[in-house]
PDB file of N, CA and C in Angstrom:
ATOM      1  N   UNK A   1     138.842  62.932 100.320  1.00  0.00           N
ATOM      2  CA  UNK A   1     139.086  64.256  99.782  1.00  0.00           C
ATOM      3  C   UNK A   1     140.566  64.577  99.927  1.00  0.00           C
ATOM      4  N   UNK A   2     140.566  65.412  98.985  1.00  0.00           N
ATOM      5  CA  UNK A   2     142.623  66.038  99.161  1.00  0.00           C
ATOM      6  C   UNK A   2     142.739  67.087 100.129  1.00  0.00           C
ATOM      7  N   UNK A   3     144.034  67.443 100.219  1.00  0.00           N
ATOM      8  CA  UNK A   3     144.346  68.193 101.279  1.00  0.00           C
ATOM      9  C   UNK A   3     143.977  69.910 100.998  1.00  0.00           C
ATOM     10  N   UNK A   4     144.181  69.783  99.197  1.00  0.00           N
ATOM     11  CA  UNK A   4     143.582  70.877  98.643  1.00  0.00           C
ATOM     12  C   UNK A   4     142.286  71.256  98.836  1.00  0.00           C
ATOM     13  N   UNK A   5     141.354  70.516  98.773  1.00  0.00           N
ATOM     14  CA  UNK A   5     140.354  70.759  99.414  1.00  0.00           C
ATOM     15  C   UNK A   5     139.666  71.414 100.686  1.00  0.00           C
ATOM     16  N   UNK A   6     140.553  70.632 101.687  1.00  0.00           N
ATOM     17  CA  UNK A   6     140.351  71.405 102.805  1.00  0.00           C
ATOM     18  C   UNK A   6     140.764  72.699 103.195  1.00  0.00           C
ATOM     19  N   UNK A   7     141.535  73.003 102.192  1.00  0.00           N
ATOM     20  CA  UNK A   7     143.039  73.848 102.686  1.00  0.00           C
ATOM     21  C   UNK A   7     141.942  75.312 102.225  1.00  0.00           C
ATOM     22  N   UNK A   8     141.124  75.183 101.009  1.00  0.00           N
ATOM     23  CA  UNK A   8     140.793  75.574 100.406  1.00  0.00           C
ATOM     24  C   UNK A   8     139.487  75.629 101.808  1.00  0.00           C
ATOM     25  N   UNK A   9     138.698  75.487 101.790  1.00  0.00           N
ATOM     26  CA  UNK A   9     137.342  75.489 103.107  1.00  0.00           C
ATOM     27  C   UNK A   9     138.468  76.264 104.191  1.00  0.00           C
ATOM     28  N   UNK A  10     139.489  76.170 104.660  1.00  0.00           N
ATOM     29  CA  UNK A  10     140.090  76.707 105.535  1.00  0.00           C
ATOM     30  C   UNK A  10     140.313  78.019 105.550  1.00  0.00           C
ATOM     31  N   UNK A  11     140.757  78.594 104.191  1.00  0.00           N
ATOM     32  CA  UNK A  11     140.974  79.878 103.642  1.00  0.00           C
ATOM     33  C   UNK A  11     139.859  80.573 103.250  1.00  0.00           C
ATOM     34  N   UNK A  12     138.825  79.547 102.819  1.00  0.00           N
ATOM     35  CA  UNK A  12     137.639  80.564 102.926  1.00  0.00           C
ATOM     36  C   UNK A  12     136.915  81.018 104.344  1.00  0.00           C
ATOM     37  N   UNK A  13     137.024  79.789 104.972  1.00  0.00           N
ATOM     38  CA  UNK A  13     136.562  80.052 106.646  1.00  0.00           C
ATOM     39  C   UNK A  13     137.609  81.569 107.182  1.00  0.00           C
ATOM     40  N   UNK A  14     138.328  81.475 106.970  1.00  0.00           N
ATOM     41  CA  UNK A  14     139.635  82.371 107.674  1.00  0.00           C
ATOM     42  C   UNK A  14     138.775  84.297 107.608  1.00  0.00           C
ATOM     43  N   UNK A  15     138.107  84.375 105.993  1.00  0.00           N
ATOM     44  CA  UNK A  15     137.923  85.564 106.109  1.00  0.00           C
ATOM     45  C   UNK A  15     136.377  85.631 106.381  1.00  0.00           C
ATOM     46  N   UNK A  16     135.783  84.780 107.135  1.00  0.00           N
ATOM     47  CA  UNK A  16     134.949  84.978 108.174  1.00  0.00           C
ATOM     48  C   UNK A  16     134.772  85.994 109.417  1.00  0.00           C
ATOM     49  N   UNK A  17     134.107  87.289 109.641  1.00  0.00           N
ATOM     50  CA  UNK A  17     134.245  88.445 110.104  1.00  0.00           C
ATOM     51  C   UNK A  17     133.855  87.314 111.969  1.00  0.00           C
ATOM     52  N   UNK A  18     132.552  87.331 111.592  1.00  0.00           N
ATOM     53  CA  UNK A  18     132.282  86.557 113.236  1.00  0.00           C
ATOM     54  C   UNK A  18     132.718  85.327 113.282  1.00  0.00           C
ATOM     55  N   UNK A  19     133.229  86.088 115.094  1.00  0.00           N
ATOM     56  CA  UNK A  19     134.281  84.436 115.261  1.00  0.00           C
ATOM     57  C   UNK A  19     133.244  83.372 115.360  1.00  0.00           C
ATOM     58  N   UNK A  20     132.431  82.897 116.112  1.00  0.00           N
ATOM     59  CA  UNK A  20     131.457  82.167 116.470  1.00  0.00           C
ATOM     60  C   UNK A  20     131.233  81.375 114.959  1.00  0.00           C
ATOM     61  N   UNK A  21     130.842  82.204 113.983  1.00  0.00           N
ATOM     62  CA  UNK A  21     130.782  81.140 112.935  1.00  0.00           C
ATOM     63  C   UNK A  21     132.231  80.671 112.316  1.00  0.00           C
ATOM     64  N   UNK A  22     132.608  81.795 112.704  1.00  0.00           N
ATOM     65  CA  UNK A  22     134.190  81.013 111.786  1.00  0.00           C
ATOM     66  C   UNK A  22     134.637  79.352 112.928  1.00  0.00           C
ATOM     67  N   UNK A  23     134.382  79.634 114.140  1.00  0.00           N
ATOM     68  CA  UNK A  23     134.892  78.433 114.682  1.00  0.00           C
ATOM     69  C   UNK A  23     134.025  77.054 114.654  1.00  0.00           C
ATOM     70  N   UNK A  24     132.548  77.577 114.026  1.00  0.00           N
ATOM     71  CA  UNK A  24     131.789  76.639 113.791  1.00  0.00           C
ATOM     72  C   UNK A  24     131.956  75.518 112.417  1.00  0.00           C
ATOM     73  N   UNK A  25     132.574  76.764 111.327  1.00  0.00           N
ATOM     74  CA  UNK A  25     132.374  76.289 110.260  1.00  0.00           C
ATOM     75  C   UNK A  25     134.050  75.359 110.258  1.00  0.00           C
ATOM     76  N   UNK A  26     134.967  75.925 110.738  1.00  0.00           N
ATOM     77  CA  UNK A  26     136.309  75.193 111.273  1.00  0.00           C
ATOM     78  C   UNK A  26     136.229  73.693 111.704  1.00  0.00           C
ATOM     79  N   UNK A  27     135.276  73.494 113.112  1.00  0.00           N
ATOM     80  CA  UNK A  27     135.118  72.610 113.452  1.00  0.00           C
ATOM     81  C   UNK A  27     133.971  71.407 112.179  1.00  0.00           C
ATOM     82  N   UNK A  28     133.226  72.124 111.521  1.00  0.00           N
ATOM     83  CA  UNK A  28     132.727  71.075 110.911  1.00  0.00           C
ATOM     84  C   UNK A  28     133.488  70.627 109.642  1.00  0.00           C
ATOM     85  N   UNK A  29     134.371  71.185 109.258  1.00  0.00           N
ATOM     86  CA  UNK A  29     135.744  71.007 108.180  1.00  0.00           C
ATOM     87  C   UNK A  29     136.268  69.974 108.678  1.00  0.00           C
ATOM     88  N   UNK A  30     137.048  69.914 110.236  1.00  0.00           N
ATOM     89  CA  UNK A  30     137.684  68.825 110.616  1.00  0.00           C
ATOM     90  C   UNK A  30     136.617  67.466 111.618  1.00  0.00           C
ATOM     91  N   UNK A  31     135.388  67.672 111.028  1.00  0.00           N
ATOM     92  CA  UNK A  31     134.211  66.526 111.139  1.00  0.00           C
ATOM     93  C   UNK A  31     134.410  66.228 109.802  1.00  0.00           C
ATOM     94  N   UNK A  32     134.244  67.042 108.941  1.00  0.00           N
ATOM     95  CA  UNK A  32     134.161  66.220 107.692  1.00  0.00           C
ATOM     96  C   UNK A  32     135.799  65.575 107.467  1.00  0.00           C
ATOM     97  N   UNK A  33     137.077  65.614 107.641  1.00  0.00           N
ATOM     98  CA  UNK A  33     138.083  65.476 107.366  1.00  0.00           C
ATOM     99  C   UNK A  33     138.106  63.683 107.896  1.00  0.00           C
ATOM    100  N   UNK A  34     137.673  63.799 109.455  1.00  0.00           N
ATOM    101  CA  UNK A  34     137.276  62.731 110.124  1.00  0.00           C
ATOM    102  C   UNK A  34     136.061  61.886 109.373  1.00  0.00           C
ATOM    103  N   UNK A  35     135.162  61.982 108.852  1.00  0.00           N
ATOM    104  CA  UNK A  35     134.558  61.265 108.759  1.00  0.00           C
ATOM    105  C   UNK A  35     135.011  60.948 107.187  1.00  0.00           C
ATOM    106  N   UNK A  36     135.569  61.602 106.785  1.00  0.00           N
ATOM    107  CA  UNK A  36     136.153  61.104 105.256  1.00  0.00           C
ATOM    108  C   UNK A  36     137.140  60.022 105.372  1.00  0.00           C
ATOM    109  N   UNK A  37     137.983  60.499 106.912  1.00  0.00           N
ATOM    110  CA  UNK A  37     138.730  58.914 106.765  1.00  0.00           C
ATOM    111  C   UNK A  37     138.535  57.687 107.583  1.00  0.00           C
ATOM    112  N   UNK A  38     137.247  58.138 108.250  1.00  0.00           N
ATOM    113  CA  UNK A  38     136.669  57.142 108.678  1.00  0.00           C
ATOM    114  C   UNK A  38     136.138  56.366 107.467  1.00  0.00           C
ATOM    115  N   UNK A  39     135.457  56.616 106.592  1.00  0.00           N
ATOM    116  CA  UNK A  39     134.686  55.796 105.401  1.00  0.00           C
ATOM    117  C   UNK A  39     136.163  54.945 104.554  1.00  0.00           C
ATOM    118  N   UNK A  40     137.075  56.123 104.546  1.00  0.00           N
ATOM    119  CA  UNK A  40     138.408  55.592 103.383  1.00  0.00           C
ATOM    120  C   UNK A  40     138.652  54.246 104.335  1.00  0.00           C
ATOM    121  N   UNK A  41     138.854  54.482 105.775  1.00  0.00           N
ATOM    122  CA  UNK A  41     139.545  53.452 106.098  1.00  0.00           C
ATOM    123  C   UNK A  41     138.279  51.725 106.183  1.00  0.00           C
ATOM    124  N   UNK A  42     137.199  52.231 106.691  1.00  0.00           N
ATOM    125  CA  UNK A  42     135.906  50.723 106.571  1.00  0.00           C
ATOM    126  C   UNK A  42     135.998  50.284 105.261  1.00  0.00           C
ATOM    127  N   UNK A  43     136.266  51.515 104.292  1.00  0.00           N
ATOM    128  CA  UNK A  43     135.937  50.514 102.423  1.00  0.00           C
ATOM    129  C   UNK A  43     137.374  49.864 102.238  1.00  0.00           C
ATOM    130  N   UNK A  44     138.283  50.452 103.321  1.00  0.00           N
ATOM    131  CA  UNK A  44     139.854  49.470 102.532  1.00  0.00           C
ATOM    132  C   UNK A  44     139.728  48.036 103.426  1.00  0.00           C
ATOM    133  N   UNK A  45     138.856  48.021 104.399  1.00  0.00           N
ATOM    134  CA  UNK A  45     138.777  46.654 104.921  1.00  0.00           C
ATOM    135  C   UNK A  45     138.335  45.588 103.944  1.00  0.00           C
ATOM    136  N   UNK A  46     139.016  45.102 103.453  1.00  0.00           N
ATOM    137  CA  UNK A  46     138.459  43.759 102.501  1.00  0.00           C
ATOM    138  C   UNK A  46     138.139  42.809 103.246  1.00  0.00           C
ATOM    139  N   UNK A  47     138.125  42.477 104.483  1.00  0.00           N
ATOM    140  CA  UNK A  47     138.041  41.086 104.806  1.00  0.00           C
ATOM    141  C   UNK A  47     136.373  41.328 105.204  1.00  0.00           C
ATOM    142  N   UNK A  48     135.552  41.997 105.253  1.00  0.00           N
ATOM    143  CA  UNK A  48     134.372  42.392 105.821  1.00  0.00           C
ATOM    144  C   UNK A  48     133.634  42.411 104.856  1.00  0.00           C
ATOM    145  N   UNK A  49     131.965  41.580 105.230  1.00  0.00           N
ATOM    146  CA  UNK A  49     131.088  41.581 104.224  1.00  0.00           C
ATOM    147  C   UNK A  49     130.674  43.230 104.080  1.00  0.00           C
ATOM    148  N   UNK A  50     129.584  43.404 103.170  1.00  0.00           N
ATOM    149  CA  UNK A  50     128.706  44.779 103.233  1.00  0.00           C
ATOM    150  C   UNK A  50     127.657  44.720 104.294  1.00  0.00           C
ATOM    151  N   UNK A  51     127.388  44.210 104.979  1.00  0.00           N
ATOM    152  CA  UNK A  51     126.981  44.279 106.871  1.00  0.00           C
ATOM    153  C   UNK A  51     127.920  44.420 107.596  1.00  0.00           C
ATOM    154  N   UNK A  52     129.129  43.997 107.259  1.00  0.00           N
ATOM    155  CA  UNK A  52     129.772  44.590 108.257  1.00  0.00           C
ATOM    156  C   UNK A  52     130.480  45.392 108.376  1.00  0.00           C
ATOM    157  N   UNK A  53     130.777  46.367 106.963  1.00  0.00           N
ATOM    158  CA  UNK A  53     131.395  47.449 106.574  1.00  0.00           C
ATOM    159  C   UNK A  53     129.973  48.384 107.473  1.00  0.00           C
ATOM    160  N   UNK A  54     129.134  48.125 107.168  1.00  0.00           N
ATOM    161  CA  UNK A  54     127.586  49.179 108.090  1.00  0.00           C
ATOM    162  C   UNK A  54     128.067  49.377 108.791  1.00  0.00           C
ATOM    163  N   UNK A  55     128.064  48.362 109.927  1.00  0.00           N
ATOM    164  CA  UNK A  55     128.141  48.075 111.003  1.00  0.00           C
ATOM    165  C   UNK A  55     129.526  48.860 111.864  1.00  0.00           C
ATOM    166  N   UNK A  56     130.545  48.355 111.294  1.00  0.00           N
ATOM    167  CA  UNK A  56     132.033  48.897 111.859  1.00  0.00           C
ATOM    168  C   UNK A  56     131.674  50.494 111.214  1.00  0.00           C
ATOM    169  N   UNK A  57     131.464  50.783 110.155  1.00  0.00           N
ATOM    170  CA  UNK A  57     131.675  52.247 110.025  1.00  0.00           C
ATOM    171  C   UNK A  57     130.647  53.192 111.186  1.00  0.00           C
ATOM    172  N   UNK A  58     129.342  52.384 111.543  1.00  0.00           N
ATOM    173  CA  UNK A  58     128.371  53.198 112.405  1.00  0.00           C
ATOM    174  C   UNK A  58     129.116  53.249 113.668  1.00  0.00           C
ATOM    175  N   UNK A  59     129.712  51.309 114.000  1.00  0.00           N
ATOM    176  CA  UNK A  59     130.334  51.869 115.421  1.00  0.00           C
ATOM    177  C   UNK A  59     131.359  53.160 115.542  1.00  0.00           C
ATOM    178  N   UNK A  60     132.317  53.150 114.552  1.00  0.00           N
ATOM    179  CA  UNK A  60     133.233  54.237 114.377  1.00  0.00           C
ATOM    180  C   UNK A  60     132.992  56.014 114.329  1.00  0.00           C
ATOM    181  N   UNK A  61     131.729  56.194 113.752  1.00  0.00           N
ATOM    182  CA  UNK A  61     131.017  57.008 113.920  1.00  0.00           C
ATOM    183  C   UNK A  61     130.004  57.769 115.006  1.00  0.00           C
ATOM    184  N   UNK A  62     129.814  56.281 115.554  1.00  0.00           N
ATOM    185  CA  UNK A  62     129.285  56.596 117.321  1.00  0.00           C
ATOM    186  C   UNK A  62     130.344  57.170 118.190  1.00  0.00           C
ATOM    187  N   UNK A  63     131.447  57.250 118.137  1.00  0.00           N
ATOM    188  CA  UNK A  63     132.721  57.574 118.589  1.00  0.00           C
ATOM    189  C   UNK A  63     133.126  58.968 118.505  1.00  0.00           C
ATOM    190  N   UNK A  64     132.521  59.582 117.312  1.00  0.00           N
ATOM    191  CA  UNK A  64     133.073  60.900 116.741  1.00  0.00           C
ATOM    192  C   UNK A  64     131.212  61.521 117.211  1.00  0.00           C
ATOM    193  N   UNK A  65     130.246  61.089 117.852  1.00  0.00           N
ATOM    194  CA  UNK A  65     129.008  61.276 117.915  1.00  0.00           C
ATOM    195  C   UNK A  65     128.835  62.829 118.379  1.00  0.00           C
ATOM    196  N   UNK A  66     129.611  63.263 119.288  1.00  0.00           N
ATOM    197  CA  UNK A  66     129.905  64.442 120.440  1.00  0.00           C
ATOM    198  C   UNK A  66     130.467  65.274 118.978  1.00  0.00           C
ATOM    199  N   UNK A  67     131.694  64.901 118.408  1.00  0.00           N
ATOM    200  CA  UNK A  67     131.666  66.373 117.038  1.00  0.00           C
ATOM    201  C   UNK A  67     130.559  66.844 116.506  1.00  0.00           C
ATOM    202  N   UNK A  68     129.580  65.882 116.009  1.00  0.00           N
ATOM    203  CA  UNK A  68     128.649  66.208 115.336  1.00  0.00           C
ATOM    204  C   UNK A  68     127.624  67.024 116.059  1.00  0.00           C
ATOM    205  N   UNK A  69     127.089  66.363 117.597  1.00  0.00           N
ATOM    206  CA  UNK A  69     126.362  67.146 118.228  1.00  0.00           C
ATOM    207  C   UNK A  69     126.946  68.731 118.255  1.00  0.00           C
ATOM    208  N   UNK A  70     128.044  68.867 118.682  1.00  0.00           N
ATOM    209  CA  UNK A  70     128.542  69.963 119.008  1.00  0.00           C
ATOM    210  C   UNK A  70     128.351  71.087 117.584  1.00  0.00           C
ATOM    211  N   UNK A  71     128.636  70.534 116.710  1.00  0.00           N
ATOM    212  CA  UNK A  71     128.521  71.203 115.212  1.00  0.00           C
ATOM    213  C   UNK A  71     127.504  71.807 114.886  1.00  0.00           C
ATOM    214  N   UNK A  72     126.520  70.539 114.924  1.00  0.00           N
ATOM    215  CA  UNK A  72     124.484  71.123 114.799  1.00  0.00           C
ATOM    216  C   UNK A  72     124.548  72.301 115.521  1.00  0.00           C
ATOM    217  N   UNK A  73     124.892  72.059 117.142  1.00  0.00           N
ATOM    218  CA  UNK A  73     124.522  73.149 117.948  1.00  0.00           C
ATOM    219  C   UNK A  73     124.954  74.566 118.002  1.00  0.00           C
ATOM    220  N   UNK A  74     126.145  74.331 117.525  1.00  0.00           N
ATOM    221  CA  UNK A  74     127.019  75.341 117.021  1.00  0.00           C
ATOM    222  C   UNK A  74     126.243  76.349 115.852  1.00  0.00           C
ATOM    223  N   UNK A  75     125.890  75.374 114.635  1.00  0.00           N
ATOM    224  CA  UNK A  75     125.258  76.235 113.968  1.00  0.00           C
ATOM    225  C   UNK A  75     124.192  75.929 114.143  1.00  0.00           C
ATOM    226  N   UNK A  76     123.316  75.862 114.998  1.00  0.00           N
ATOM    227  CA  UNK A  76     122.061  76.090 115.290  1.00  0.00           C
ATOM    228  C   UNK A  76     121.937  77.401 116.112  1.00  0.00           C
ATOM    229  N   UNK A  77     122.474  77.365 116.974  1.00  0.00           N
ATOM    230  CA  UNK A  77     122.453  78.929 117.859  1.00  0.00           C
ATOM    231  C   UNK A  77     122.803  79.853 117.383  1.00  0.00           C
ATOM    232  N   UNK A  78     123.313  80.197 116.194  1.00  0.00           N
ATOM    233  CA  UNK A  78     123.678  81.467 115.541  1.00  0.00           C
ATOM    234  C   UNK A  78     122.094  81.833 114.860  1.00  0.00           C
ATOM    235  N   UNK A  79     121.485  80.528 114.041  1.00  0.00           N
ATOM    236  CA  UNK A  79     120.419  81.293 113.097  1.00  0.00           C
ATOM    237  C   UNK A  79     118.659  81.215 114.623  1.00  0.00           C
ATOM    238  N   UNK A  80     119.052  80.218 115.342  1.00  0.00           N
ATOM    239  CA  UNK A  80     118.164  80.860 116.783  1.00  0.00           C
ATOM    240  C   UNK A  80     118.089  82.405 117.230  1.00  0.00           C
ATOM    241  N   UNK A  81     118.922  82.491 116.940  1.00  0.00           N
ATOM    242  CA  UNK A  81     119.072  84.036 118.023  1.00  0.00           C
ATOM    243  C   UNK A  81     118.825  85.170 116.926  1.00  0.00           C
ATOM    244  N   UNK A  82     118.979  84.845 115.595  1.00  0.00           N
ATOM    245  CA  UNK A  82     118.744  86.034 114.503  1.00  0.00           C
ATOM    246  C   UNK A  82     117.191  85.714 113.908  1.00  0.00           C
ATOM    247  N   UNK A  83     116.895  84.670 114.566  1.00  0.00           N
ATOM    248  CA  UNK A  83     115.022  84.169 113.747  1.00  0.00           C
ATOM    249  C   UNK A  83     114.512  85.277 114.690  1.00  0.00           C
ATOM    250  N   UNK A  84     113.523  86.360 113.745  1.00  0.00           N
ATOM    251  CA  UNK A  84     112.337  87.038 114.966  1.00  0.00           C
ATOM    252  C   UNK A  84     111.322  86.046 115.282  1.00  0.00           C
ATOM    253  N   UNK A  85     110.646  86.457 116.741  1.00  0.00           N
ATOM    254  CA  UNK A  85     110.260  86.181 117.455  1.00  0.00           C
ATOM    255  C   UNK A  85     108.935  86.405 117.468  1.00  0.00           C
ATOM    256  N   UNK A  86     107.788  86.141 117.303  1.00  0.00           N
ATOM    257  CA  UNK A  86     106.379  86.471 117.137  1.00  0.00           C
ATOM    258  C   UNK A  86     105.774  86.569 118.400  1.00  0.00           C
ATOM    259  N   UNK A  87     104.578  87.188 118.798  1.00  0.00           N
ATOM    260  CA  UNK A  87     104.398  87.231 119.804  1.00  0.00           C
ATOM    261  C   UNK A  87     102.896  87.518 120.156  1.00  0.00           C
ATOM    262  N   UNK A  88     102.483  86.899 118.689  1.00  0.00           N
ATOM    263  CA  UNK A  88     100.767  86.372 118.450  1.00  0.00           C
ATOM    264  C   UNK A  88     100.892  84.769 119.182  1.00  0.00           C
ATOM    265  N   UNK A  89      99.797  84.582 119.928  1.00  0.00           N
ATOM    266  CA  UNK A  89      99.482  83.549 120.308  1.00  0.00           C
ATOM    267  C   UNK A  89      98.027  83.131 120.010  1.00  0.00           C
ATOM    268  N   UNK A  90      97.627  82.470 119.769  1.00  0.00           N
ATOM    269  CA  UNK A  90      96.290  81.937 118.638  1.00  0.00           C
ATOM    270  C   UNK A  90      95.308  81.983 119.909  1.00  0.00           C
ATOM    271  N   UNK A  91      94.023  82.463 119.495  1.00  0.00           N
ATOM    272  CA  UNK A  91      93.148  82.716 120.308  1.00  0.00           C
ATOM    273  C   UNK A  91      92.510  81.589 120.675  1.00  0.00           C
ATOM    274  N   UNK A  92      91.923  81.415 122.379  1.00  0.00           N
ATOM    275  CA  UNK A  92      91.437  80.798 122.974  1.00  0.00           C
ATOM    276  C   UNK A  92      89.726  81.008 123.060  1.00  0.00           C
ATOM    277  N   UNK A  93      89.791  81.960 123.019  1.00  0.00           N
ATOM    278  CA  UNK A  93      88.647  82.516 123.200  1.00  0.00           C
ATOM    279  C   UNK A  93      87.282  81.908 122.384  1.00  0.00           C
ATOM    280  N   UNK A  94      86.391  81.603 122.823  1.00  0.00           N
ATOM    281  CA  UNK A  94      85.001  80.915 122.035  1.00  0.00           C
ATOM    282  C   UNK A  94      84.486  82.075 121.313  1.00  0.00           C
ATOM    283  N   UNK A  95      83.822  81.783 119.694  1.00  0.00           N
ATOM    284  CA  UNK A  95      83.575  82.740 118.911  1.00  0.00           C
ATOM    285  C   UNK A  95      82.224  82.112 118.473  1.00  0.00           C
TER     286      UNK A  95
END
């Protein structure tokens, strides 16, 4: 991807009111930035079959493993805490 691109996800992130998502959606901009040149750089390897382009790009990706966790979780705890909460529990009782 170009730089326009990002620059562009950046400026829209920016007028993000809550910080929490703005730093979520930030951090997964520069996951995707990373993992875009992680792929650019495994496909410019010519000397590597297509097993081992897999292979080197997964190890490379195991590496960046902790961004990604952090990202999910990131935006996972924002829509956790705004899901209501039910507080029917299915009957036990013999009928």
């Amino acid at each position: 991807m170009n730089d326009r691109y990002f620059s562009l996800l950046k400026d829209q992130a920016a007028g993000i009111p809550n910080a929490t998502v703005r730093t979520t959606f930030d951090r997964l901009i520069e996951l995707h930035r990373d993992i875009d040149s992680i792929t650019a750089k495994v496909r410019a390897d010519t000397d590597l079959s297509a097993q081992g382009r897999t292979k080197k790009a997964r190890d490379e990706l195991k590496t960046n493993a902790w961004k990604m966790m952090r990202s999910r979780r990131g935006s996972m705890s924002g829509s956790t805490r705004s899901a209501p909460r039910s507080n029917c529990r299915p009957s036990t009782a013999p009928t």
